[in-house]
N, C-alpha and C. Protein backbone atom coordinates (compact mmCIF):
# COMPACT_ATOMS: atom_id res chain seq x y z
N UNK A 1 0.55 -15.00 7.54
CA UNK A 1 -0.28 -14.18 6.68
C UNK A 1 -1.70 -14.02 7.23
N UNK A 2 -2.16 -15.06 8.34
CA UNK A 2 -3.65 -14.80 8.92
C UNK A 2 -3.63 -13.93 9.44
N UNK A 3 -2.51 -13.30 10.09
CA UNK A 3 -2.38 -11.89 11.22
C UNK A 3 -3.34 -10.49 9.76
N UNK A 4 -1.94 -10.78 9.03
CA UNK A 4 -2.25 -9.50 7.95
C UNK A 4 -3.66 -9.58 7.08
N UNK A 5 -4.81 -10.65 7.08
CA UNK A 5 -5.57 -10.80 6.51
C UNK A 5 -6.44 -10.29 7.66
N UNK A 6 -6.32 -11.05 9.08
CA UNK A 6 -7.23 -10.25 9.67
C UNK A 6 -7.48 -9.00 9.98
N UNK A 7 -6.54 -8.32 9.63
CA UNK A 7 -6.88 -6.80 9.86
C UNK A 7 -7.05 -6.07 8.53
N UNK A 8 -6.34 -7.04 7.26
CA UNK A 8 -7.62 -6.28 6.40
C UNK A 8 -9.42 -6.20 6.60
N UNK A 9 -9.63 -7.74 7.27
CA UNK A 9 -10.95 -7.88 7.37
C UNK A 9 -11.73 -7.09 7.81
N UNK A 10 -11.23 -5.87 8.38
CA UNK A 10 -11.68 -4.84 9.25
C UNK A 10 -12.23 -3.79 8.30
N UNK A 11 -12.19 -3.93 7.15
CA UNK A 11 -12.21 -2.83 6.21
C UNK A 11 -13.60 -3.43 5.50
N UNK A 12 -14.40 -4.49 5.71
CA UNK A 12 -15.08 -4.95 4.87
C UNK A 12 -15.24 -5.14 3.48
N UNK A 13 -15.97 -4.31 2.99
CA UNK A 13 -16.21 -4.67 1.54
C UNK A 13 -15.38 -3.65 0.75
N UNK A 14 -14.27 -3.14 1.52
CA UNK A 14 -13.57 -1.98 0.28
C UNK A 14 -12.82 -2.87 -0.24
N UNK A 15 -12.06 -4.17 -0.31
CA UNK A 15 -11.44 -5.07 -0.98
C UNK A 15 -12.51 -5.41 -1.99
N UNK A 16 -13.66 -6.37 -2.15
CA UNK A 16 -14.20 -6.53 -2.66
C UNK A 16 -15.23 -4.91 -3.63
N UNK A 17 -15.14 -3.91 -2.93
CA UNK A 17 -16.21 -2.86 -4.09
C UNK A 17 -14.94 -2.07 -5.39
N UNK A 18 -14.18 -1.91 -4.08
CA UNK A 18 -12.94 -1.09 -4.67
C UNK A 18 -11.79 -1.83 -5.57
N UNK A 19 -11.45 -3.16 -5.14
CA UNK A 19 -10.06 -3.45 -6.01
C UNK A 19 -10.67 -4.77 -6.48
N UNK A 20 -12.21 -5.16 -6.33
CA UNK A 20 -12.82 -6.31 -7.16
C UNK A 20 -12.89 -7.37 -6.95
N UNK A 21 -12.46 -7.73 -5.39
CA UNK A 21 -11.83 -9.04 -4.97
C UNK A 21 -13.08 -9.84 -5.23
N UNK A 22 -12.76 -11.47 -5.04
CA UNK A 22 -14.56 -11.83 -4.68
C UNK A 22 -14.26 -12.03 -3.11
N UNK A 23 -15.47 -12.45 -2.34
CA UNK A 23 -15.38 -12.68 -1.27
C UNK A 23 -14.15 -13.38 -1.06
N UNK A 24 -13.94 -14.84 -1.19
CA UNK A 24 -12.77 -15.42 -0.65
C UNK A 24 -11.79 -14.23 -1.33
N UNK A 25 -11.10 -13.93 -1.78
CA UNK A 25 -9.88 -13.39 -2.00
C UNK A 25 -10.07 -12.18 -0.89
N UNK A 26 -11.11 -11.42 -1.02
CA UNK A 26 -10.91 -10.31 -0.08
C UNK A 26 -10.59 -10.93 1.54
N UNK A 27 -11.34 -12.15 1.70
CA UNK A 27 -10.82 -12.64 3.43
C UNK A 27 -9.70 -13.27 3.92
N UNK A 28 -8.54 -13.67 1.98
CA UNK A 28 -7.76 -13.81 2.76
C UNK A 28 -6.18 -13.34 1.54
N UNK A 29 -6.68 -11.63 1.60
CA UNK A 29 -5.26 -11.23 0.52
C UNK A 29 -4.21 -11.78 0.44
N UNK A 30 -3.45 -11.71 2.09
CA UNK A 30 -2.43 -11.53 2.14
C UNK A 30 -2.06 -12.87 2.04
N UNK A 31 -2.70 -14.29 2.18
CA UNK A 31 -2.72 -15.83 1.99
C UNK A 31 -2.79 -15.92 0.80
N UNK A 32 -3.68 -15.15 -0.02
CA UNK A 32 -3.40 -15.85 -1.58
C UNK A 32 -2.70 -14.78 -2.95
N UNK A 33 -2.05 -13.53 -2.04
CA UNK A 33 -0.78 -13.34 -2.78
C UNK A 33 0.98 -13.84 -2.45
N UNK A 34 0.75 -14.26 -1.27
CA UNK A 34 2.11 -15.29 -1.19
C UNK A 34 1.97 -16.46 -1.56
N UNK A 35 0.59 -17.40 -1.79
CA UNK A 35 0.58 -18.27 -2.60
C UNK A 35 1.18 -18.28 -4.00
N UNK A 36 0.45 -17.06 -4.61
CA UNK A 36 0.48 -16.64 -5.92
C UNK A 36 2.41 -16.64 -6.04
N UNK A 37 3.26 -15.64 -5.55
CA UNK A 37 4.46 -16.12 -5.31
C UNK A 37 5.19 -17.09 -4.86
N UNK A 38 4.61 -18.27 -3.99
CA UNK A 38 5.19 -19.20 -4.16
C UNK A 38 4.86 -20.57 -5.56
N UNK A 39 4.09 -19.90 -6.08
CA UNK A 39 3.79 -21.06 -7.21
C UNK A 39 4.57 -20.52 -8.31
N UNK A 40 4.69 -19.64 -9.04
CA UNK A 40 5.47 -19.05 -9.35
C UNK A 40 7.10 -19.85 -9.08
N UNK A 41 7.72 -19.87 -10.25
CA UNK A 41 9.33 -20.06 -9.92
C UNK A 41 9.89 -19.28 -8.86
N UNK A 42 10.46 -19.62 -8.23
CA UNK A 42 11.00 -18.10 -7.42
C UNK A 42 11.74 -17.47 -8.52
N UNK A 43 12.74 -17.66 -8.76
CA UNK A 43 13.36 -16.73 -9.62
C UNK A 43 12.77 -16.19 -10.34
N UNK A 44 11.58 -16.46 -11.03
CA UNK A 44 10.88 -16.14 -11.79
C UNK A 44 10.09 -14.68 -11.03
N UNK A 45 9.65 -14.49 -10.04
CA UNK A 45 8.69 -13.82 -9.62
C UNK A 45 9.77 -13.12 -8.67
N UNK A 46 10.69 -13.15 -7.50
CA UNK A 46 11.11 -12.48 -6.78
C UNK A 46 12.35 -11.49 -7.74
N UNK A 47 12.81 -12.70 -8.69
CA UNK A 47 14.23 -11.91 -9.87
C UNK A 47 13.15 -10.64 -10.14
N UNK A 48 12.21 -10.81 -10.78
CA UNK A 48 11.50 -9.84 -11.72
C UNK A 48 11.72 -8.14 -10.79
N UNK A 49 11.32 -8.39 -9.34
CA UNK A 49 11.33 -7.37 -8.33
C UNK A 49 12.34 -6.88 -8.02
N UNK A 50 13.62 -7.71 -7.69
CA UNK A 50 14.65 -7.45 -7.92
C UNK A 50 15.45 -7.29 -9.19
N UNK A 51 14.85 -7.34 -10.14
CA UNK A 51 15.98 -6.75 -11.26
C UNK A 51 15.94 -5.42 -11.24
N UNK A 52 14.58 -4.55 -11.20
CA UNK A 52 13.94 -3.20 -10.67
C UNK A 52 14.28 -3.15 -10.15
N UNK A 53 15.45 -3.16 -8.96
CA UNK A 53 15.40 -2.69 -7.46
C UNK A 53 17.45 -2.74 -6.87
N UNK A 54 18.01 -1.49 -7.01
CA UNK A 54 19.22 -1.77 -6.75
C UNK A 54 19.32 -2.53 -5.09
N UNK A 55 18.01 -2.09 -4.23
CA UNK A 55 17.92 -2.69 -2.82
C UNK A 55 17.52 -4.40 -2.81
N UNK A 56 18.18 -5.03 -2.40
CA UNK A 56 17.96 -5.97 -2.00
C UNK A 56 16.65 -6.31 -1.37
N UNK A 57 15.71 -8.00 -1.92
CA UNK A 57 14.66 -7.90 -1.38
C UNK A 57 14.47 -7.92 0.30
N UNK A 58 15.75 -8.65 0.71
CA UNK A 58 15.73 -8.80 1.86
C UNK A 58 15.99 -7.79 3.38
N UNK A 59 16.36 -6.68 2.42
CA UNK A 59 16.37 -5.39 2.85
C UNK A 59 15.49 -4.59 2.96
N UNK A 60 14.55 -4.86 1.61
CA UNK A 60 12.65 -4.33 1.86
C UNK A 60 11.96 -4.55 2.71
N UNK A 61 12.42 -6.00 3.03
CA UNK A 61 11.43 -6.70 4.13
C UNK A 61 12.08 -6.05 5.57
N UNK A 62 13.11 -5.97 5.56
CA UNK A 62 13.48 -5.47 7.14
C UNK A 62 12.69 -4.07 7.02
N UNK A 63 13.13 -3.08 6.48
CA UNK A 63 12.41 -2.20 6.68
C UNK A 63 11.01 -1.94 6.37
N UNK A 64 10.30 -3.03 5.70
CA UNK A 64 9.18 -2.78 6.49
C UNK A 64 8.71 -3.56 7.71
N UNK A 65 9.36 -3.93 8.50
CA UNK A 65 9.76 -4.79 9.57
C UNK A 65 9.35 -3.88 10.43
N UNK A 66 10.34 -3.07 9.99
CA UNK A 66 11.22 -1.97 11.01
C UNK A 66 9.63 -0.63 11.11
N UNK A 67 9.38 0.02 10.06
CA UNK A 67 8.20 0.55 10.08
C UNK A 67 6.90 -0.27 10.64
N UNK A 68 6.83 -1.38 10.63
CA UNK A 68 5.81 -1.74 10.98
C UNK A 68 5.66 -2.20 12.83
N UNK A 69 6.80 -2.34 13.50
CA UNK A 69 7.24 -2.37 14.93
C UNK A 69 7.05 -0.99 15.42
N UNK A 70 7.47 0.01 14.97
CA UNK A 70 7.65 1.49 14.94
C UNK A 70 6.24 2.25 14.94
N UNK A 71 5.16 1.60 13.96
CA UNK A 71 3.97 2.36 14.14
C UNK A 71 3.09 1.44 15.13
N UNK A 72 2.96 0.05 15.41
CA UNK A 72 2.48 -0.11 16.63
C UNK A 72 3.37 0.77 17.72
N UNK A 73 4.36 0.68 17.82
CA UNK A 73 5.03 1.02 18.91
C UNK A 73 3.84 2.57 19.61
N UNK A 74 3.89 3.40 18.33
CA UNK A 74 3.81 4.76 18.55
C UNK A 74 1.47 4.87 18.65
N UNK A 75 0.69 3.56 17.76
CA UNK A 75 -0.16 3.49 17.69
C UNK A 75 -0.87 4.20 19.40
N UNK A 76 -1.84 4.76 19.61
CA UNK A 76 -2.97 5.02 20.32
C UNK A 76 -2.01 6.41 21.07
N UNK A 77 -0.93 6.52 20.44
CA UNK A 77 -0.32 8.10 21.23
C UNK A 77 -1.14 9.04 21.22
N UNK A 78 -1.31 9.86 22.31
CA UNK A 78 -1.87 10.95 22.81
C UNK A 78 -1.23 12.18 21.97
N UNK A 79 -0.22 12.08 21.83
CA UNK A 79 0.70 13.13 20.99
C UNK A 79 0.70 13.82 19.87
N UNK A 80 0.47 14.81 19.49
CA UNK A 80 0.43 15.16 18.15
C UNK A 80 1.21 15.25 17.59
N UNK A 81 2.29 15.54 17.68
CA UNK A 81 3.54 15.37 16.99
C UNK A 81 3.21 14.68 16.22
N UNK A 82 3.65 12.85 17.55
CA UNK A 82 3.86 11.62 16.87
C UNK A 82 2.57 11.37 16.36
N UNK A 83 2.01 11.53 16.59
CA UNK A 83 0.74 11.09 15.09
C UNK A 83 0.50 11.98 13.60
N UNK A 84 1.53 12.89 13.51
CA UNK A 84 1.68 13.48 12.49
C UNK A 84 2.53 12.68 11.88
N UNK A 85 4.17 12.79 12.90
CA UNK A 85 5.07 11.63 12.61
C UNK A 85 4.29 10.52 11.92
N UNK A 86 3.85 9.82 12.49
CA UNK A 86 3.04 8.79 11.81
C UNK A 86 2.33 8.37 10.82
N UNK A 87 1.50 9.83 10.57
CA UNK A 87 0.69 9.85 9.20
C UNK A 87 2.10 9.47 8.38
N UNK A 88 2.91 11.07 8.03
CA UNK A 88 3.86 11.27 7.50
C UNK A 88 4.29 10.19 6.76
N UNK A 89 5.00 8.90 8.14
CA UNK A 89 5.86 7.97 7.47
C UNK A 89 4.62 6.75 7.09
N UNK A 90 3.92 6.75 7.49
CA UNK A 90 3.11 5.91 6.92
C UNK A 90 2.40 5.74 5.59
N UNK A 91 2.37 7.14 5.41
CA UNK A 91 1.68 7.57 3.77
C UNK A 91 2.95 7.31 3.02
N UNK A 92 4.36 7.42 3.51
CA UNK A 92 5.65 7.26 2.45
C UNK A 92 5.96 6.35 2.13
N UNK A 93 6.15 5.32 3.33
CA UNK A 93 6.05 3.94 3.32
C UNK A 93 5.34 3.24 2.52
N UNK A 94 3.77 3.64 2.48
CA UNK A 94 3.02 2.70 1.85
C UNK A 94 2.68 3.01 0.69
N UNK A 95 2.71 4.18 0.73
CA UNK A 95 2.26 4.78 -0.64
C UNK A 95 3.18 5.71 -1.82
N UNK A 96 4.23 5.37 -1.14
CA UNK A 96 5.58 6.45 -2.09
C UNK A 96 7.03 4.99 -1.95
N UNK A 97 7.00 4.70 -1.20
CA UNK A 97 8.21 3.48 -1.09
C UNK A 97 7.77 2.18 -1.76
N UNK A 98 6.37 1.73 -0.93
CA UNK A 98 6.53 0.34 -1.79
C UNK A 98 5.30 0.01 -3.01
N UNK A 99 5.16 1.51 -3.81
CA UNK A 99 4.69 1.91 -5.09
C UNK A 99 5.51 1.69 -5.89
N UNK A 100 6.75 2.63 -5.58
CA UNK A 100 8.20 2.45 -6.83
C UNK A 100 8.72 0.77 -5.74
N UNK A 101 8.77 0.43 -5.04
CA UNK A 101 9.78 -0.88 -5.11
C UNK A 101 9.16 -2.30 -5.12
N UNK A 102 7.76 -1.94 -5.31
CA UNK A 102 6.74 -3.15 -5.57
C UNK A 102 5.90 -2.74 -6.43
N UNK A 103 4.70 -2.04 -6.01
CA UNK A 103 3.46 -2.30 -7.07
C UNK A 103 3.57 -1.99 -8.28
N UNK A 104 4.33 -0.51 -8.58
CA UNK A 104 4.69 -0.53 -10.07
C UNK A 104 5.14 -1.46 -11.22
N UNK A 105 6.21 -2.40 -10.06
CA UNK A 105 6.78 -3.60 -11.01
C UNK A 105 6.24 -4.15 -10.96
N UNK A 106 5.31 -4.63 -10.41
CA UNK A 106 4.40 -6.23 -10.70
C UNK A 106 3.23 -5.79 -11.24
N UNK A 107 2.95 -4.50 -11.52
CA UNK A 107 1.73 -4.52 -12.51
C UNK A 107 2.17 -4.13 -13.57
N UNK A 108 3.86 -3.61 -14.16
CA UNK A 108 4.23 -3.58 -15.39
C UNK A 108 4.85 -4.97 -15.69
N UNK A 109 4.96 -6.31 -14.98
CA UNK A 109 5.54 -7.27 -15.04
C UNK A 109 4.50 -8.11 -15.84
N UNK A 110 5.16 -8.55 -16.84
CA UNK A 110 4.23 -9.93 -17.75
C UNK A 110 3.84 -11.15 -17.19
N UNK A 111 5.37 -11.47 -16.22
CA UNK A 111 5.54 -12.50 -15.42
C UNK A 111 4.36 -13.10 -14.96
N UNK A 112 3.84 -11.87 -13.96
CA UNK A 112 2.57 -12.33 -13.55
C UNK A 112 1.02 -11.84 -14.04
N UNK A 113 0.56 -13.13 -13.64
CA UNK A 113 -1.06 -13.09 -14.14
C UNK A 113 -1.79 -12.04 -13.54
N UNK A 114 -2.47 -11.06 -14.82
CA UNK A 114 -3.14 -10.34 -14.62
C UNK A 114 -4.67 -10.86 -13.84
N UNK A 115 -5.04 -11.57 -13.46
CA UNK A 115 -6.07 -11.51 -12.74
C UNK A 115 -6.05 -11.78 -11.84
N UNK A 116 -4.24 -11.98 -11.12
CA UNK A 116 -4.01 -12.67 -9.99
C UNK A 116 -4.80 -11.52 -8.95
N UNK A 117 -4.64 -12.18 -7.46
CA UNK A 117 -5.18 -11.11 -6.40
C UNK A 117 -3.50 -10.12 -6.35
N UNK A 118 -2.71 -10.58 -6.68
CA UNK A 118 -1.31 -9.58 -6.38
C UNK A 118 -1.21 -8.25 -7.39
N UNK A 119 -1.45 -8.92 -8.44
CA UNK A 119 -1.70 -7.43 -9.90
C UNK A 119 -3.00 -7.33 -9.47
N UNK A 120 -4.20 -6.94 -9.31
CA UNK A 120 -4.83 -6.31 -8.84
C UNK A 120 -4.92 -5.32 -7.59
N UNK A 121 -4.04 -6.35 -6.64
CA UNK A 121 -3.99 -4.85 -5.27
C UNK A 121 -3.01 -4.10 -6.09
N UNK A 122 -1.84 -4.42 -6.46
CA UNK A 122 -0.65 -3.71 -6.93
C UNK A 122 -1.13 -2.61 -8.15
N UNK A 123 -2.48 -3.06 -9.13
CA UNK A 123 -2.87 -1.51 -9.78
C UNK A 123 -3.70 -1.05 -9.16
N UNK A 124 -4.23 -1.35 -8.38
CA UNK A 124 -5.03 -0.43 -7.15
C UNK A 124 -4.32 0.36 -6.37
N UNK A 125 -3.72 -0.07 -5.55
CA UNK A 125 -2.58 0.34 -4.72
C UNK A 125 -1.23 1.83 -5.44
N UNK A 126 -1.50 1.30 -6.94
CA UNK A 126 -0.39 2.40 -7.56
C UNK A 126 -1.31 3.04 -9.01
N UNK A 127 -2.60 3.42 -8.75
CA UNK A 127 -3.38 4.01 -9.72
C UNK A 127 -4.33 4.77 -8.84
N UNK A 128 -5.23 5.61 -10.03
CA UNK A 128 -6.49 6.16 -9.39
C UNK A 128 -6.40 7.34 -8.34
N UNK A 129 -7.09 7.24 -7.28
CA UNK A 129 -7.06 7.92 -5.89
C UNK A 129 -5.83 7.64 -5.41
N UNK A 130 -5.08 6.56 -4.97
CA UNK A 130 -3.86 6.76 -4.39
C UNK A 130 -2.77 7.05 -5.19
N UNK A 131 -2.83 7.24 -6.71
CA UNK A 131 -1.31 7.75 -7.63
C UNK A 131 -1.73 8.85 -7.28
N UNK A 132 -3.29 9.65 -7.31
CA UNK A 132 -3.23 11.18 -7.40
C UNK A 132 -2.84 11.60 -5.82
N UNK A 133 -3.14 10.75 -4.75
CA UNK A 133 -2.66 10.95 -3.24
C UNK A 133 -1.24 11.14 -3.33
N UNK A 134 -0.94 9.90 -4.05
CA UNK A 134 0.75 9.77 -3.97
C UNK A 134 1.32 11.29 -4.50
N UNK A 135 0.91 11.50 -5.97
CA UNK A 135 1.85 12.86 -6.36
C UNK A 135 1.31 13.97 -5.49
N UNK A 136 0.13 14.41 -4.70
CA UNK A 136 0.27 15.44 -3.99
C UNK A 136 0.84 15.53 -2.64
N UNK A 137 1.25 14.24 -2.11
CA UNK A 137 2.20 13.74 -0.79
C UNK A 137 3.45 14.44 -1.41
N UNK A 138 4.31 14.06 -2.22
CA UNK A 138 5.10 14.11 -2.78
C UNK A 138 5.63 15.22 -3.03
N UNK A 139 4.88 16.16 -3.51
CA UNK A 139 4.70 17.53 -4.18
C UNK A 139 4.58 18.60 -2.83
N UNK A 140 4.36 17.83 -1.96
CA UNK A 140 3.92 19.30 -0.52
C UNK A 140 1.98 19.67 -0.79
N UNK A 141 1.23 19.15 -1.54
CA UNK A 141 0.21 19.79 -1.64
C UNK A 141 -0.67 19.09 -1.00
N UNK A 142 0.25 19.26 0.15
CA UNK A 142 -1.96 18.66 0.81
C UNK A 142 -1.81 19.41 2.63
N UNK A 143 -2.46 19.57 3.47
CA UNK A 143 -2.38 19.65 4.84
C UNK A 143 -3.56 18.85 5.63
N UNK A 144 -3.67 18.71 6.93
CA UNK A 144 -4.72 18.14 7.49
C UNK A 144 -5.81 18.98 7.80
N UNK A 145 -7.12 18.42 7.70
CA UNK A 145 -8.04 19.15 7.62
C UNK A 145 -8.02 19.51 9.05
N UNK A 146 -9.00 20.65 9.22
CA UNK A 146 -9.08 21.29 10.35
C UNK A 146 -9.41 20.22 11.87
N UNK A 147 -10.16 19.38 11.20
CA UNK A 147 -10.64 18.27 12.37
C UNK A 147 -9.94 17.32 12.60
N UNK A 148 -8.53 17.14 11.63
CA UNK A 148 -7.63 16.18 11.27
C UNK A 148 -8.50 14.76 11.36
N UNK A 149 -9.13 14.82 10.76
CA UNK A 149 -10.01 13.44 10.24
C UNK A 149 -9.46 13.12 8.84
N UNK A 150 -8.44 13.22 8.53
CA UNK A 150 -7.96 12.80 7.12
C UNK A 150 -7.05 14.03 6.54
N UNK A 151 -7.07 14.16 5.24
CA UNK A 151 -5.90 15.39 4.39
C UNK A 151 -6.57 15.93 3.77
N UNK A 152 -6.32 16.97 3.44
CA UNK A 152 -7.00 18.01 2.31
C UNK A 152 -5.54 17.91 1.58
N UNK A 153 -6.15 17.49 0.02
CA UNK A 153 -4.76 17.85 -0.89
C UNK A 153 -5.06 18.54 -2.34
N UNK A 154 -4.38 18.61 -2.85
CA UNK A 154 -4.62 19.20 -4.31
C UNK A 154 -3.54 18.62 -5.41
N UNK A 155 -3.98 18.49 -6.53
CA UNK A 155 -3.46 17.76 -7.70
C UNK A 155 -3.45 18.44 -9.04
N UNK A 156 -2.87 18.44 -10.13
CA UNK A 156 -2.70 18.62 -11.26
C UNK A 156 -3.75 18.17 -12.25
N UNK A 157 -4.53 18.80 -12.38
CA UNK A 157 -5.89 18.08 -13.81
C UNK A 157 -6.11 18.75 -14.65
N UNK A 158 -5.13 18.49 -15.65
CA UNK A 158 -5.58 19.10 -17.02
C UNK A 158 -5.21 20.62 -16.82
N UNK A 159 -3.86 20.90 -16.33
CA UNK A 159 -3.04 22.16 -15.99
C UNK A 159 -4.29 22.93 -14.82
N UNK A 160 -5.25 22.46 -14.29
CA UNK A 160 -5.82 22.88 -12.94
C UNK A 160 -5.79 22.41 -11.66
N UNK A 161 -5.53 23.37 -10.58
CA UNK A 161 -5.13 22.41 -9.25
C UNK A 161 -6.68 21.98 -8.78
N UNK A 162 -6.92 20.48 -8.81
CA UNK A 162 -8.39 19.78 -7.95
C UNK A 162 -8.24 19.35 -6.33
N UNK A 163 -8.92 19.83 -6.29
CA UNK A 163 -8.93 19.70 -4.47
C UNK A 163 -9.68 18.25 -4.08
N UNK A 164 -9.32 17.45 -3.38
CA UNK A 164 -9.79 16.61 -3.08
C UNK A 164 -9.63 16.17 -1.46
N UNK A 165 -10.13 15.04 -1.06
CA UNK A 165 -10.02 14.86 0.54
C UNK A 165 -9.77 13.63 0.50
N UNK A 166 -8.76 12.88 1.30
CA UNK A 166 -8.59 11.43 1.98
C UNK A 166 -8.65 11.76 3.19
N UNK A 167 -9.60 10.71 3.70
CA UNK A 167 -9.83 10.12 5.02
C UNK A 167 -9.10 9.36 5.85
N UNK A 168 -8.89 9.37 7.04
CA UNK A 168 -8.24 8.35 7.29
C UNK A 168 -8.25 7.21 7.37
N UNK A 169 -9.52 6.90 7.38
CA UNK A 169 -10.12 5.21 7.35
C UNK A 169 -9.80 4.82 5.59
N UNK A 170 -9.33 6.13 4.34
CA UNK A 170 -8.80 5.80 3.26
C UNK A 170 -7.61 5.54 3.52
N UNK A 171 -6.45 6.01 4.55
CA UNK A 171 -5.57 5.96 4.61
C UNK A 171 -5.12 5.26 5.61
N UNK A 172 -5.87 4.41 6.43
CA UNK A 172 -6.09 2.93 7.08
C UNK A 172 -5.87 2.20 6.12
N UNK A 173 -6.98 2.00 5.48
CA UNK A 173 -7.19 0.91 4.39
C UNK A 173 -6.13 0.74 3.37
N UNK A 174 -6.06 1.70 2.79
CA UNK A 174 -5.00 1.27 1.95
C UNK A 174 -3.13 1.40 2.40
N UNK A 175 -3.12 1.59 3.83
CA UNK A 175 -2.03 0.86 4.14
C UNK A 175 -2.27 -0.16 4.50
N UNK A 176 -3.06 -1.00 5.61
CA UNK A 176 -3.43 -2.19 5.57
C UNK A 176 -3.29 -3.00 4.12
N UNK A 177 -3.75 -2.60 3.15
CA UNK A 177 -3.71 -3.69 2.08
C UNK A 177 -1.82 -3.38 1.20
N UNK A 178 -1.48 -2.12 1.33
CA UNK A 178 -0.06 -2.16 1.07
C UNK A 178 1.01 -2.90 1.94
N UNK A 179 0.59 -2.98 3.20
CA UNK A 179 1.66 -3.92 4.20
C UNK A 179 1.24 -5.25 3.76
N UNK A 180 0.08 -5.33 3.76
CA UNK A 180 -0.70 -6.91 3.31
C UNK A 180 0.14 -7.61 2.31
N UNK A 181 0.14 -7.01 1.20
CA UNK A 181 0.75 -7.17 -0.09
C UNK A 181 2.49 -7.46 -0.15
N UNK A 182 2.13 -6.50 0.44
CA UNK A 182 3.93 -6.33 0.54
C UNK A 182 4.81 -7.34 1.28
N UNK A 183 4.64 -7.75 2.50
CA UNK A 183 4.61 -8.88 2.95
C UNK A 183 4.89 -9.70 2.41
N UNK A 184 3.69 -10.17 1.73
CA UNK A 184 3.83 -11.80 1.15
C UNK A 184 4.08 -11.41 0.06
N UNK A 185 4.40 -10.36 -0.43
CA UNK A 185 5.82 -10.35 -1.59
C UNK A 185 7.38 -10.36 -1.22
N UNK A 186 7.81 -9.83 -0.48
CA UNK A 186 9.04 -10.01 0.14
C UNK A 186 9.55 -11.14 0.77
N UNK A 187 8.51 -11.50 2.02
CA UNK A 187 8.26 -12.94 2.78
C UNK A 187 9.66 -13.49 1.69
């Protein structure tokens, strides 16, 4: 889990401004949400994920195994394609796959403690800026901005389409803290 903490660390204070961490929790997420699951019964905390989930947990974890070998693999490509490729599966992965097969359930789950560091990334992670990212991924409504420094997308507000922009250092970050999470939930 020190691997996945250190490269949240790269993000500085958006753990701590954005999802509230205090210092220690923000330096070491991904260490004290697999804590948080191993104190926890197992059955208690991994059943809960899997009762939600006709996929097996151990099948989550391979594939994000498998995605996560796959985007180093393809990381610092010259290619545009594959760095579209990349956005692509990376925004699905993190932000459309393990929304419905993690964060949703553990922040509608009683099981666990609401002030843990795990229900906090997990309503961060599946509220706000990234639910409204998520439904315009989803929907076809967004393209890359002209400089491809991030997405131009548009959303549903109050029966009007709002235009908004993610960055990529937004869309760094909050896959970093979705692999983070995810991880030492599956682990």
């Amino acid at each position: 889990m020190k691997h996945l903490d250190k490269q949240l660390a790269r993000f500085n204070d958006r753990p701590r401004q954005e999802v509230r961490l205090s210092n220690d929790e923000a330096n070491k997420v991904a260490t004290l949400v697999a804590a948080e699951i191993r104190f926890l019964p197992v059955t208690e905390a991994k059943q809960k994920i899997q009762e939600n989930s006709y996929v097996l947990i151990s099948k989550r974890y391979e594939e994000l195994r498998a995605f996560q070998s796959w985007s180093e693999s393809t990381r610092g490509a010259n290619d545009p394609a594959a760095i579209r490729a990349l956005v692509i599966v990376q925004v699905y992965v993190c932000l459309v796959y393990l929304s419905d097969a993690c964060f949703q359930i553990v922040k509608h789950a009683r099981d666990f403690n609401e002030d843990s560091v795990l229900v906090r990334c997990s309503k961060y992670l599946s509220t706000g800026k990234r639910r409204k990212f998520r439904n315009a991924f989803v929907h076809a409504n967004w393209q890359y901005k002209p400089d491809f420094s991030g997405l131009e997308c548009w959303a549903e507000e109050d029966g009007r389409p709002e235009r908004f922009i993610v960055s990529q250092r937004d869309l760094d970050f909050w896959s970093a803290l979705s692999r983070g999470v995810a991880y030492a939930v599956y682990e």
